[in-house]
PDB file of N, CA and C in Angstrom:
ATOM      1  N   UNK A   1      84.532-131.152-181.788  1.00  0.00           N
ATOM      2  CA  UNK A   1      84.531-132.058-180.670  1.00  0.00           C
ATOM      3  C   UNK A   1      83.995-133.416-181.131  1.00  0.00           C
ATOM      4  N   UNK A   2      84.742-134.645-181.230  1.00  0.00           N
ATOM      5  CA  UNK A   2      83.986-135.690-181.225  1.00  0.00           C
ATOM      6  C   UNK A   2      83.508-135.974-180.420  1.00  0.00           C
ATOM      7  N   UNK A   3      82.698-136.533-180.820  1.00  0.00           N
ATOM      8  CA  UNK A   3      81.558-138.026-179.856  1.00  0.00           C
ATOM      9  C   UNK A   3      82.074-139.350-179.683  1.00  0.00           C
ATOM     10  N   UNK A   4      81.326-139.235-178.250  1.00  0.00           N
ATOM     11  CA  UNK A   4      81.950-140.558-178.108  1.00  0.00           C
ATOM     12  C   UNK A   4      80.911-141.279-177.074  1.00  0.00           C
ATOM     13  N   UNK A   5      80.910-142.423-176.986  1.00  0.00           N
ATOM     14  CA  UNK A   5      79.967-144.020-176.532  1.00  0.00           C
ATOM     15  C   UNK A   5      80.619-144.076-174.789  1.00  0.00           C
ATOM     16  N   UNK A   6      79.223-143.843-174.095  1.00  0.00           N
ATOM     17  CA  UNK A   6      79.610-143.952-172.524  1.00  0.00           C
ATOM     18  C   UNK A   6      80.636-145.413-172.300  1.00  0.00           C
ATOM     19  N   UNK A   7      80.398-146.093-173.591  1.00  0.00           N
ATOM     20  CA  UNK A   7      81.994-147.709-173.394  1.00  0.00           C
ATOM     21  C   UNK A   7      83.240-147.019-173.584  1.00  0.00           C
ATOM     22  N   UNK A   8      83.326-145.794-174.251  1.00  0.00           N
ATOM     23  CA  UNK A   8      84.657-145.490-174.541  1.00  0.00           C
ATOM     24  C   UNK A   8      85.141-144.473-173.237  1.00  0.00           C
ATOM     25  N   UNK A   9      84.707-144.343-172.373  1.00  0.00           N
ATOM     26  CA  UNK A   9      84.970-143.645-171.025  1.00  0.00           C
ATOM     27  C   UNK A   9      85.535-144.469-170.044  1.00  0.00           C
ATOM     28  N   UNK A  10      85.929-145.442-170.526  1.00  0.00           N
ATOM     29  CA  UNK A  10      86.589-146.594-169.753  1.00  0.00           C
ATOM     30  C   UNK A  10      88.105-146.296-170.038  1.00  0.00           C
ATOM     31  N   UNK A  11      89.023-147.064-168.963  1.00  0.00           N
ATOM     32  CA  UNK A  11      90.309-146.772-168.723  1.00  0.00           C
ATOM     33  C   UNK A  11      91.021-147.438-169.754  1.00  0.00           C
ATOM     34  N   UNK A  12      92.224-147.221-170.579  1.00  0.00           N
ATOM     35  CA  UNK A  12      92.804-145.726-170.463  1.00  0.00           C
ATOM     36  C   UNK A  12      92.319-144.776-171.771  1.00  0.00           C
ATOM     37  N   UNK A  13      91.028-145.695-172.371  1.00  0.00           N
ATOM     38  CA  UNK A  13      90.844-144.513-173.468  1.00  0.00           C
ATOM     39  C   UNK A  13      90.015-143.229-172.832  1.00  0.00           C
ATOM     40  N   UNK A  14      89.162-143.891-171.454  1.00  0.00           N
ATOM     41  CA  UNK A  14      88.373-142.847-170.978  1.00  0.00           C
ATOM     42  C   UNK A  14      89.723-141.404-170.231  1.00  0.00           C
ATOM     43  N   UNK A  15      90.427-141.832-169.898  1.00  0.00           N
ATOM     44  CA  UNK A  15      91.468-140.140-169.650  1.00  0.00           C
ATOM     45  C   UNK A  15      91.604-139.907-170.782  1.00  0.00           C
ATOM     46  N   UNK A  16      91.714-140.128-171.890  1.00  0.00           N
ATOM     47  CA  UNK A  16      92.339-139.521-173.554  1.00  0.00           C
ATOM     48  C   UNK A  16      90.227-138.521-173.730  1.00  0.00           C
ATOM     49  N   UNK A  17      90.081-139.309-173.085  1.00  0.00           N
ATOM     50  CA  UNK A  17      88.436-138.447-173.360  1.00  0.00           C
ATOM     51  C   UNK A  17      88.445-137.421-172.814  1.00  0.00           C
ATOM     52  N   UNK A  18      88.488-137.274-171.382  1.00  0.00           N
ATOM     53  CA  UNK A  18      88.408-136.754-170.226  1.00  0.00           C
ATOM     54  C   UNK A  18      89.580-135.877-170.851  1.00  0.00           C
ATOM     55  N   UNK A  19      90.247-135.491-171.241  1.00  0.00           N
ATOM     56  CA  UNK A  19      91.872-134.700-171.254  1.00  0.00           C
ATOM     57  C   UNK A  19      91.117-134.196-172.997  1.00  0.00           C
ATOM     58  N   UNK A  20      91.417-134.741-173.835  1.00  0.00           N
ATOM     59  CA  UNK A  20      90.897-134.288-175.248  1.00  0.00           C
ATOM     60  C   UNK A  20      89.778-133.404-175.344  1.00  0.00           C
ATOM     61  N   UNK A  21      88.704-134.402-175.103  1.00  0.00           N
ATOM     62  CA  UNK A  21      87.080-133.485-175.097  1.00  0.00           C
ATOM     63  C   UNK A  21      87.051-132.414-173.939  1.00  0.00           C
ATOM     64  N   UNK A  22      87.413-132.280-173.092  1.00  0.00           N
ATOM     65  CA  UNK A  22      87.026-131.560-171.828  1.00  0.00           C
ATOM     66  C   UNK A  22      87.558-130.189-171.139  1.00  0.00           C
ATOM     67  N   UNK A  23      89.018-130.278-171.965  1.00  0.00           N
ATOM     68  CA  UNK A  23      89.821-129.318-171.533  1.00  0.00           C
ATOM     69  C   UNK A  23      90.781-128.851-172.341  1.00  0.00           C
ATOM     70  N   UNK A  24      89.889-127.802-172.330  1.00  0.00           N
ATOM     71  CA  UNK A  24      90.373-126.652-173.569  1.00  0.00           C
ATOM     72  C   UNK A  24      91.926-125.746-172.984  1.00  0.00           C
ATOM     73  N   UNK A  25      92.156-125.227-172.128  1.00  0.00           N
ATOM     74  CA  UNK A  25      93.557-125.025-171.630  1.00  0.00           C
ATOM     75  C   UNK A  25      94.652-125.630-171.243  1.00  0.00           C
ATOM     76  N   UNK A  26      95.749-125.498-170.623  1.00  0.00           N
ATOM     77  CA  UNK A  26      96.682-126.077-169.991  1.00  0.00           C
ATOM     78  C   UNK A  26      96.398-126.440-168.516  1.00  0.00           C
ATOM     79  N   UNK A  27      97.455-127.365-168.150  1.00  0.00           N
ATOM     80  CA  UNK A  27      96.352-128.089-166.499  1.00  0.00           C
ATOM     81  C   UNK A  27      97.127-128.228-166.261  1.00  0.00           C
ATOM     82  N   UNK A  28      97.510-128.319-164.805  1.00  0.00           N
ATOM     83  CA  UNK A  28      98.603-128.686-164.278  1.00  0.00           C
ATOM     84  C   UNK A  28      98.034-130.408-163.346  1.00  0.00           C
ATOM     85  N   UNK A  29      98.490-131.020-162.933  1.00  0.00           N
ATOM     86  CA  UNK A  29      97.987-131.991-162.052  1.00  0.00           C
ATOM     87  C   UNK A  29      99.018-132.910-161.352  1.00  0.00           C
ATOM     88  N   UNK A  30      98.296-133.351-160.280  1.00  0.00           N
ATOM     89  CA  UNK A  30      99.266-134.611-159.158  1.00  0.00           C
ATOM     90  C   UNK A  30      98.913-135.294-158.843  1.00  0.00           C
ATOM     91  N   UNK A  31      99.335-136.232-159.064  1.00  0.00           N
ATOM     92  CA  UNK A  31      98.840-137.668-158.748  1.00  0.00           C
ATOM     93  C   UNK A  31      99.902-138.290-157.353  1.00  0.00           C
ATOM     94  N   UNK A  32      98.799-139.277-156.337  1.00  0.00           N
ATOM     95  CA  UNK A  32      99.836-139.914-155.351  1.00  0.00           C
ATOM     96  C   UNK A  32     100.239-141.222-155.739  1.00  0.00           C
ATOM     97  N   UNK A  33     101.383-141.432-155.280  1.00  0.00           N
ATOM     98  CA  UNK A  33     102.178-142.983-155.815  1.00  0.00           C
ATOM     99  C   UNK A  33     101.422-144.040-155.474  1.00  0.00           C
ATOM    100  N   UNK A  34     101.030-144.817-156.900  1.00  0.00           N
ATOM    101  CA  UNK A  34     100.604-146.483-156.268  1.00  0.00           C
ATOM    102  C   UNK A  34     101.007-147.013-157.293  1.00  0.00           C
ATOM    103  N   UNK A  35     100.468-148.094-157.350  1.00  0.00           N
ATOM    104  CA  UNK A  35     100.948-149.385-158.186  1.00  0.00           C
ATOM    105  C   UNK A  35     100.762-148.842-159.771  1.00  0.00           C
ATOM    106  N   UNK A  36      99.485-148.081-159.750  1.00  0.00           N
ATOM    107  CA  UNK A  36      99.075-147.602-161.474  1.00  0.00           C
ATOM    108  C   UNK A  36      99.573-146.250-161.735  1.00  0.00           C
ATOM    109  N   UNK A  37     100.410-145.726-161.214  1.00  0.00           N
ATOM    110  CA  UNK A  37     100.637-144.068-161.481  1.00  0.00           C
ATOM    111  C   UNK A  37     101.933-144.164-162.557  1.00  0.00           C
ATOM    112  N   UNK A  38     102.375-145.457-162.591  1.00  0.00           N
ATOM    113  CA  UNK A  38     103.191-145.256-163.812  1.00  0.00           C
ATOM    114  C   UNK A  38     102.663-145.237-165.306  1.00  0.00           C
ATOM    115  N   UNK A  39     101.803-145.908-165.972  1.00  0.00           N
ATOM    116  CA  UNK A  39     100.874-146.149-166.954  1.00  0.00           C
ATOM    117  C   UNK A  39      99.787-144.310-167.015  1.00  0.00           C
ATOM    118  N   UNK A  40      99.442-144.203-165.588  1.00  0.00           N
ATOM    119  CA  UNK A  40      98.528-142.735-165.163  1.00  0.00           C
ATOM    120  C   UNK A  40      99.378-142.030-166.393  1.00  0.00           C
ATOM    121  N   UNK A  41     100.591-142.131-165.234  1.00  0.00           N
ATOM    122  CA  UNK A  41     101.420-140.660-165.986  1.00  0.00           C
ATOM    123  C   UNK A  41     102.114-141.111-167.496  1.00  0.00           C
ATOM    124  N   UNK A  42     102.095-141.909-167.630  1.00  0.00           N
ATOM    125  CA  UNK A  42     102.889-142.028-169.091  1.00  0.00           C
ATOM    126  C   UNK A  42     101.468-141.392-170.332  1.00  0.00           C
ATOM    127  N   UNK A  43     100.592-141.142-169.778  1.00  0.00           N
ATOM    128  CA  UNK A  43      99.132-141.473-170.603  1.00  0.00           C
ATOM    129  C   UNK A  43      98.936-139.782-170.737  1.00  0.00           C
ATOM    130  N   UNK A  44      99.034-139.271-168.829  1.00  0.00           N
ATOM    131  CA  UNK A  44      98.584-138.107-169.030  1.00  0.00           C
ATOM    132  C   UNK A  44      99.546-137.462-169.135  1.00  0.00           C
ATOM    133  N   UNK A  45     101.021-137.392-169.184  1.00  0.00           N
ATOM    134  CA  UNK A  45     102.039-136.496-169.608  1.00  0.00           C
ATOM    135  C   UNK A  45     101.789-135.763-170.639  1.00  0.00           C
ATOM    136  N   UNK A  46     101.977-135.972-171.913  1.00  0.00           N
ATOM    137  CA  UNK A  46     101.364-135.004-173.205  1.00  0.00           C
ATOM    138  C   UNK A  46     100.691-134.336-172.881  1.00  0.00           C
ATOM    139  N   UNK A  47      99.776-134.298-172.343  1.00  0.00           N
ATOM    140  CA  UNK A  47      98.708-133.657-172.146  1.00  0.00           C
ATOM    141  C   UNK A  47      98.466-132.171-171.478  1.00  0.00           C
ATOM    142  N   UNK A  48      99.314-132.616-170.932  1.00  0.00           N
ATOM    143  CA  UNK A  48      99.432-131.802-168.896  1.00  0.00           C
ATOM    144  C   UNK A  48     100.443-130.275-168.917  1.00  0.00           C
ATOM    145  N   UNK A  49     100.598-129.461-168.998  1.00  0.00           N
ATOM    146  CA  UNK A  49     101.421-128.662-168.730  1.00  0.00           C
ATOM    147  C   UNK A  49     102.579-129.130-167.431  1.00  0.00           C
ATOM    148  N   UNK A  50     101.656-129.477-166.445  1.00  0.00           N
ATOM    149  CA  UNK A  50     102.606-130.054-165.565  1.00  0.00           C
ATOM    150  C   UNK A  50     102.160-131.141-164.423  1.00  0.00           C
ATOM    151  N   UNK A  51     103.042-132.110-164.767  1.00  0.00           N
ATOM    152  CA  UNK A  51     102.227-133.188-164.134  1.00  0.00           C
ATOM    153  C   UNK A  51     103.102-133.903-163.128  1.00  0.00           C
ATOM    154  N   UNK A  52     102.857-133.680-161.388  1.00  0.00           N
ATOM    155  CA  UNK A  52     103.752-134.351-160.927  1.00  0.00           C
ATOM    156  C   UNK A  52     103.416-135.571-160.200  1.00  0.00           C
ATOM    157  N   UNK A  53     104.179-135.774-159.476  1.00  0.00           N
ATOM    158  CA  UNK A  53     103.520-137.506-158.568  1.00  0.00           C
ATOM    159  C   UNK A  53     104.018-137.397-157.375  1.00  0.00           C
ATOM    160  N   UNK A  54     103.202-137.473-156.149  1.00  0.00           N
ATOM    161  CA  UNK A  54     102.796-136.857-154.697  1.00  0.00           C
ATOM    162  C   UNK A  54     103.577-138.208-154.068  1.00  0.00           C
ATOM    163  N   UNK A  55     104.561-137.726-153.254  1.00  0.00           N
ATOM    164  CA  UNK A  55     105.100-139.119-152.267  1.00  0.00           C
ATOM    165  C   UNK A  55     104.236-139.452-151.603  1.00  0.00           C
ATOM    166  N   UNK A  56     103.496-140.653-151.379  1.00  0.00           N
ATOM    167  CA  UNK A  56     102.624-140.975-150.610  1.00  0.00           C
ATOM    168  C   UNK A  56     103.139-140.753-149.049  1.00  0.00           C
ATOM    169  N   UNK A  57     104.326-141.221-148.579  1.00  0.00           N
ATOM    170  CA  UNK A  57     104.499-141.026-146.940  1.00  0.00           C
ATOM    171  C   UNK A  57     105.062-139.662-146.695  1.00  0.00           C
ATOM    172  N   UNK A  58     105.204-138.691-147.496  1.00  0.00           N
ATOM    173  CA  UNK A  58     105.984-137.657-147.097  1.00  0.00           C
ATOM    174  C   UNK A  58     104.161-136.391-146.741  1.00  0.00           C
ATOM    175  N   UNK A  59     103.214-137.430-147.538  1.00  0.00           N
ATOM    176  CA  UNK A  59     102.057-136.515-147.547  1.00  0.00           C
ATOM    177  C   UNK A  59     101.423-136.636-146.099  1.00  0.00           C
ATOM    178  N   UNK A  60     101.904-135.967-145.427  1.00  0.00           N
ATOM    179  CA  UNK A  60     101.572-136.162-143.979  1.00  0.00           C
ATOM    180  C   UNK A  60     100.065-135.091-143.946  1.00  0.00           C
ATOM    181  N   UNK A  61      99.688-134.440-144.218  1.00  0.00           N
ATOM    182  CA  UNK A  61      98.455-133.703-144.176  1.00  0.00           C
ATOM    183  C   UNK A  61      97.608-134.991-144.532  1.00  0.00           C
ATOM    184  N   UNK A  62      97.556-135.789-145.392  1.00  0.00           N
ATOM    185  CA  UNK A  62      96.788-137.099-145.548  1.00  0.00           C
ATOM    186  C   UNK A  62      96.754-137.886-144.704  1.00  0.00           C
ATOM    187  N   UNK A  63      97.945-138.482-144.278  1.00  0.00           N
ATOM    188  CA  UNK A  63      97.780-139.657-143.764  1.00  0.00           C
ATOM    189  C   UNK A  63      97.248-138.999-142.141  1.00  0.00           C
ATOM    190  N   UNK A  64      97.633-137.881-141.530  1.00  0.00           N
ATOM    191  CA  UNK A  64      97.134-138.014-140.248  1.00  0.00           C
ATOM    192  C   UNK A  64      95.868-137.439-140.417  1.00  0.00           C
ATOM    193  N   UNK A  65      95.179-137.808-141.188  1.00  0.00           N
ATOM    194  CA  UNK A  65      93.364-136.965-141.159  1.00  0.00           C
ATOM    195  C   UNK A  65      92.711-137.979-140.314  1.00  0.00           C
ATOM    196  N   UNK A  66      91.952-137.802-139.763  1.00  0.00           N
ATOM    197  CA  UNK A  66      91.037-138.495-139.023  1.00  0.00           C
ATOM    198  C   UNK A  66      89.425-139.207-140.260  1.00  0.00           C
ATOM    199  N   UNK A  67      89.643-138.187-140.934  1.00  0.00           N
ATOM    200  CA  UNK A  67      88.379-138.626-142.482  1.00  0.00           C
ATOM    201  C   UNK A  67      89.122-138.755-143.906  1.00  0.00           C
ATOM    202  N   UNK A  68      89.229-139.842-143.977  1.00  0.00           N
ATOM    203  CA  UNK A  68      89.485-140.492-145.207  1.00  0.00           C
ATOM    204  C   UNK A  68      88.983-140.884-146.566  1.00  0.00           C
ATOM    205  N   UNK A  69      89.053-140.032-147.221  1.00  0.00           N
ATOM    206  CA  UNK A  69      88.057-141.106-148.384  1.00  0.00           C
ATOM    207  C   UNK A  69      89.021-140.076-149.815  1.00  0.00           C
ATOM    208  N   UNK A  70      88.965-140.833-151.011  1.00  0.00           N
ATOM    209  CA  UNK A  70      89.198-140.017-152.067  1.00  0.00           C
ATOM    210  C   UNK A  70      89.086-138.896-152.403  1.00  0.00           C
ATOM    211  N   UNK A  71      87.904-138.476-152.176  1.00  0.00           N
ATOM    212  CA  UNK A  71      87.468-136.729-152.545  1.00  0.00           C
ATOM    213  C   UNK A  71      88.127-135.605-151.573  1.00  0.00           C
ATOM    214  N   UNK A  72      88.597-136.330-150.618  1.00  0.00           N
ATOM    215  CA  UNK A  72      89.050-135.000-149.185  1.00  0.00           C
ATOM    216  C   UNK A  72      90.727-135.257-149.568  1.00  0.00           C
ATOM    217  N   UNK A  73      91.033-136.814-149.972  1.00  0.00           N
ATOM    218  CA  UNK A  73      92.658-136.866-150.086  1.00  0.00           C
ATOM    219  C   UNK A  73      92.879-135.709-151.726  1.00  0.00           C
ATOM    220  N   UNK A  74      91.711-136.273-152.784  1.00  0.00           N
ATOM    221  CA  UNK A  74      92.423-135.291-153.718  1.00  0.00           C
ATOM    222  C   UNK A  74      92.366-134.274-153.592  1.00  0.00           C
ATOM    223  N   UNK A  75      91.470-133.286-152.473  1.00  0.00           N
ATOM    224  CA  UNK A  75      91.277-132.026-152.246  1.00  0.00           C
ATOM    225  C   UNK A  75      92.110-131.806-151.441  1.00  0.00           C
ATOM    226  N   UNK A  76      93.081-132.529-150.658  1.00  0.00           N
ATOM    227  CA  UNK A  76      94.158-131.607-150.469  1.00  0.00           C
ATOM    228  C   UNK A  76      95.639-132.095-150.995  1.00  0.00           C
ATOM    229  N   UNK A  77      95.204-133.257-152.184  1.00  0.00           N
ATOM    230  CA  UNK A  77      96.872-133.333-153.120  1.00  0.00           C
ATOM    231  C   UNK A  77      96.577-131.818-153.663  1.00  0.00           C
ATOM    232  N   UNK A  78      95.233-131.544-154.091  1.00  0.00           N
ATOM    233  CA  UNK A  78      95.342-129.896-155.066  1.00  0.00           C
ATOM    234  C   UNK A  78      95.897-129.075-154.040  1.00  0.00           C
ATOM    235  N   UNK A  79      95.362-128.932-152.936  1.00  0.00           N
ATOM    236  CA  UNK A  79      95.634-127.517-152.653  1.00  0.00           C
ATOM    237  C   UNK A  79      97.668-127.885-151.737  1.00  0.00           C
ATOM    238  N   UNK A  80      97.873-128.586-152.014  1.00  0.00           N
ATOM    239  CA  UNK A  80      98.992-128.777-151.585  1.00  0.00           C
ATOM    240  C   UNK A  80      99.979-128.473-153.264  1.00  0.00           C
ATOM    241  N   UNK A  81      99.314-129.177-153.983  1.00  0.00           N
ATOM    242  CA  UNK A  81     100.201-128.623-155.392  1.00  0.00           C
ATOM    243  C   UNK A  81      99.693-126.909-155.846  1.00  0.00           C
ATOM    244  N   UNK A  82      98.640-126.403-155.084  1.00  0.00           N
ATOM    245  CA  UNK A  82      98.351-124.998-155.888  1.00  0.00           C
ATOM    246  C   UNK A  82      99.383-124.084-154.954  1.00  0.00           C
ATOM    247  N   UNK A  83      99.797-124.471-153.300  1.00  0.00           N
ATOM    248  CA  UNK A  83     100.609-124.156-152.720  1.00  0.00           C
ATOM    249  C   UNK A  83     101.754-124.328-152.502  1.00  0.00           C
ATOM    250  N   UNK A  84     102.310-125.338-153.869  1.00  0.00           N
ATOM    251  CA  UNK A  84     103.780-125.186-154.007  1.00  0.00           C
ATOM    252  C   UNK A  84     104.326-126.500-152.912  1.00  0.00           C
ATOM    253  N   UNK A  85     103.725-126.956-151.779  1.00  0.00           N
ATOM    254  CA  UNK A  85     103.996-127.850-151.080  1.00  0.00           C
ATOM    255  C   UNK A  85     103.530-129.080-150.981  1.00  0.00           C
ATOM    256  N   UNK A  86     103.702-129.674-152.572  1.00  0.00           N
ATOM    257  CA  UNK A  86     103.303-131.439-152.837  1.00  0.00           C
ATOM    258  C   UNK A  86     105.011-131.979-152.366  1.00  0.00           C
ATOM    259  N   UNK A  87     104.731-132.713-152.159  1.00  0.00           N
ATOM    260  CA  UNK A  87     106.567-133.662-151.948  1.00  0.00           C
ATOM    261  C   UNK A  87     106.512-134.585-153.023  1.00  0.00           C
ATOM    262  N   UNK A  88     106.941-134.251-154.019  1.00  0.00           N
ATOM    263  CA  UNK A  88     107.500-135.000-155.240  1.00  0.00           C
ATOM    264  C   UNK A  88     107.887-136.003-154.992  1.00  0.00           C
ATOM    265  N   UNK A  89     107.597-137.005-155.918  1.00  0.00           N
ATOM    266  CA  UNK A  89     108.947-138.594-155.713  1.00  0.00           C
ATOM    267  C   UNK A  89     109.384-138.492-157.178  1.00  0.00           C
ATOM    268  N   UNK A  90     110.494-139.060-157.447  1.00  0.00           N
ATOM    269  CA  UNK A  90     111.094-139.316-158.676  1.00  0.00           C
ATOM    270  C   UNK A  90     110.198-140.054-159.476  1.00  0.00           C
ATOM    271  N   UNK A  91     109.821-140.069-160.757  1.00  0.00           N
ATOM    272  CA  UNK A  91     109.019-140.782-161.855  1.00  0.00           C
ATOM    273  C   UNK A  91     110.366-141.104-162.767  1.00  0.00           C
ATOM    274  N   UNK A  92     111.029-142.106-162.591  1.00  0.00           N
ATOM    275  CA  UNK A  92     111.711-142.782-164.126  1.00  0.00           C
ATOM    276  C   UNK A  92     111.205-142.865-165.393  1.00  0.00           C
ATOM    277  N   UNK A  93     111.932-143.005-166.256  1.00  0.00           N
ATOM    278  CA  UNK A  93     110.934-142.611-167.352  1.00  0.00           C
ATOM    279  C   UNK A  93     110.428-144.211-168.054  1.00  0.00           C
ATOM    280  N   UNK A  94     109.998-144.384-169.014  1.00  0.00           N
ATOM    281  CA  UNK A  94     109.287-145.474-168.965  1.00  0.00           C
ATOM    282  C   UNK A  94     110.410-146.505-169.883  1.00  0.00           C
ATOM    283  N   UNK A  95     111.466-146.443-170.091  1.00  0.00           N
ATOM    284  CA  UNK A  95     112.327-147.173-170.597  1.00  0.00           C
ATOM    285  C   UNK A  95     112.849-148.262-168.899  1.00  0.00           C
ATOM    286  N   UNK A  96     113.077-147.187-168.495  1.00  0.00           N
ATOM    287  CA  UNK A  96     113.875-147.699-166.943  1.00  0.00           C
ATOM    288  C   UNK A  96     112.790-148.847-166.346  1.00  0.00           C
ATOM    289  N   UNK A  97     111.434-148.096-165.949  1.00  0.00           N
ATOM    290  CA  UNK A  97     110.258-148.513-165.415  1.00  0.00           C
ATOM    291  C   UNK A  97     109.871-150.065-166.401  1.00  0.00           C
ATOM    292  N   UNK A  98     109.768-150.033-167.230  1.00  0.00           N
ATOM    293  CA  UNK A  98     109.614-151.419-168.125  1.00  0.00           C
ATOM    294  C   UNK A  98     110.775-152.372-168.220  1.00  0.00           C
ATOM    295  N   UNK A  99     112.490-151.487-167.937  1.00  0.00           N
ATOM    296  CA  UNK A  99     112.782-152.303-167.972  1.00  0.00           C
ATOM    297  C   UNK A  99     113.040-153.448-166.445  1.00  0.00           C
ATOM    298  N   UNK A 100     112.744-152.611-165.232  1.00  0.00           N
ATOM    299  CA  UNK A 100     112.631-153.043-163.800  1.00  0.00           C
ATOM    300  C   UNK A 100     111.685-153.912-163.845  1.00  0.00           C
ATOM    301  N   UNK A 101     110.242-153.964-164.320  1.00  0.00           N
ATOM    302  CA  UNK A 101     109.224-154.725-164.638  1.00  0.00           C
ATOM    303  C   UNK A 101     109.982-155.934-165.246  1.00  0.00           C
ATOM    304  N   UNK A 102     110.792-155.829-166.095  1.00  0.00           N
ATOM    305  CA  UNK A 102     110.748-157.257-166.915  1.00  0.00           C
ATOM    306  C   UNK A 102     111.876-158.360-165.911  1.00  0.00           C
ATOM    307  N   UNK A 103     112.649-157.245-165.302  1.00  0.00           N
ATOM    308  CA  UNK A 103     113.811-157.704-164.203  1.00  0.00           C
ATOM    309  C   UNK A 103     113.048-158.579-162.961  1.00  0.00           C
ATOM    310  N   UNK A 104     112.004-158.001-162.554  1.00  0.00           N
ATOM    311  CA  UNK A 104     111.558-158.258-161.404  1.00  0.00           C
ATOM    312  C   UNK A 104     110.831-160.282-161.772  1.00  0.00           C
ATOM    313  N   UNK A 105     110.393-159.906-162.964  1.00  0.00           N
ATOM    314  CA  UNK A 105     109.518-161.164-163.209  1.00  0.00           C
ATOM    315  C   UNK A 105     110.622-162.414-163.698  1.00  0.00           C
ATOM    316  N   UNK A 106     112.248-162.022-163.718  1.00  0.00           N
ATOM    317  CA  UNK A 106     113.146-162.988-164.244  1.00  0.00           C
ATOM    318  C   UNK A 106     112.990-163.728-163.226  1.00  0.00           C
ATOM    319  N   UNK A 107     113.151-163.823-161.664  1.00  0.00           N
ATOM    320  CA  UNK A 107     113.797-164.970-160.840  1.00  0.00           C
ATOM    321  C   UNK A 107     112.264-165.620-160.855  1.00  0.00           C
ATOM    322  N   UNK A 108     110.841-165.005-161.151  1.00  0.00           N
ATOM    323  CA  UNK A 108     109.904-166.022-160.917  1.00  0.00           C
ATOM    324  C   UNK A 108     110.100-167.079-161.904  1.00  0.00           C
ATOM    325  N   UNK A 109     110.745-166.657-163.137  1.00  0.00           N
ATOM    326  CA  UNK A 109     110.106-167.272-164.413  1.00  0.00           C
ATOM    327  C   UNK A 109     111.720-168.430-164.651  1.00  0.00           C
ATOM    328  N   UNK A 110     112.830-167.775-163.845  1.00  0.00           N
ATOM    329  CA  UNK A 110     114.117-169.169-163.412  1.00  0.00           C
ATOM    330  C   UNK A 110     113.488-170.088-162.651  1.00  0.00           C
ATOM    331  N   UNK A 111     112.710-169.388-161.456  1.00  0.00           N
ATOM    332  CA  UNK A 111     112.159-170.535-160.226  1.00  0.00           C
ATOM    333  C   UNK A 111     110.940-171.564-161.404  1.00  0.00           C
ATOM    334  N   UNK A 112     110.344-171.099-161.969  1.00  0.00           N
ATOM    335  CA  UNK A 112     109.401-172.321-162.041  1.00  0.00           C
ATOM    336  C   UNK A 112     109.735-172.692-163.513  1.00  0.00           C
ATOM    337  N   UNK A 113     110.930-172.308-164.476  1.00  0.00           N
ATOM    338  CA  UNK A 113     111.389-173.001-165.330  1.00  0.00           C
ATOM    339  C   UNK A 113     112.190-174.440-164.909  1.00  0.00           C
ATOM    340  N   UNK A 114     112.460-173.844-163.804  1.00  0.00           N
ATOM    341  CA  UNK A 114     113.439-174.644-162.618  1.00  0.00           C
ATOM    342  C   UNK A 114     113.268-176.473-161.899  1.00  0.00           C
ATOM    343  N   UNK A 115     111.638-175.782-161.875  1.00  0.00           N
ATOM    344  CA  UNK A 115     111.115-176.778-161.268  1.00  0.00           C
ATOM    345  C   UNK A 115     110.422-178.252-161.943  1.00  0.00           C
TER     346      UNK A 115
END
């Protein structure tokens, strides 16, 4: 097991920690869609036996809770993926995803070449 410096627990070398040092079996895991779950999953794929990504609006057990906070939403992305009933969204793979990224930033970078 290496060692490692509470600086190196920082993102994204701190999941290569967290996943390397920590866990000795296969894992399954789910993550819900936001802005960073593409980079998430490109990082923790290898890793993962199985790794999927939770539609955020289809997760209706979440959104109608009356108590909100991180620890109660990931406690029931798990028990919704240990019960077979996460609602998947499509993950592109990271050729597609980088290349939509570079698409999206063309008309800013016409508009103010433009100007």
């Amino acid at each position: 097991m290496a060692t490692s410096t509470p600086k190196d627990r920082f993102w994204p070398r701190g999941l290569t920690w967290l996943v390397d040092e920590n866990v000795a079996t296969a894992w399954s895991a789910a993550l819900e869609a936001t802005m960073f779950t593409g980079w998430i999953y490109d990082h923790l794929k290898p890793h993962a036996a199985a790794l999927k990504v939770a539609h955020p609006l289809m997760l209706r057990a979440i959104a109608a809770a009356k108590k909100k906070n991180d620890r109660i939403d990931a406690s029931k992305i798990c028990d919704c993926l240990r019960c077979d009933f996460l609602p998947e969204c499509y993950m592109a793979s990271t050729a597609i995803r980088e290349r939509q990224r570079r698409e999206s930033f063309c008309p800013l970078r016409t508009h103010l070449i433009g100007l």
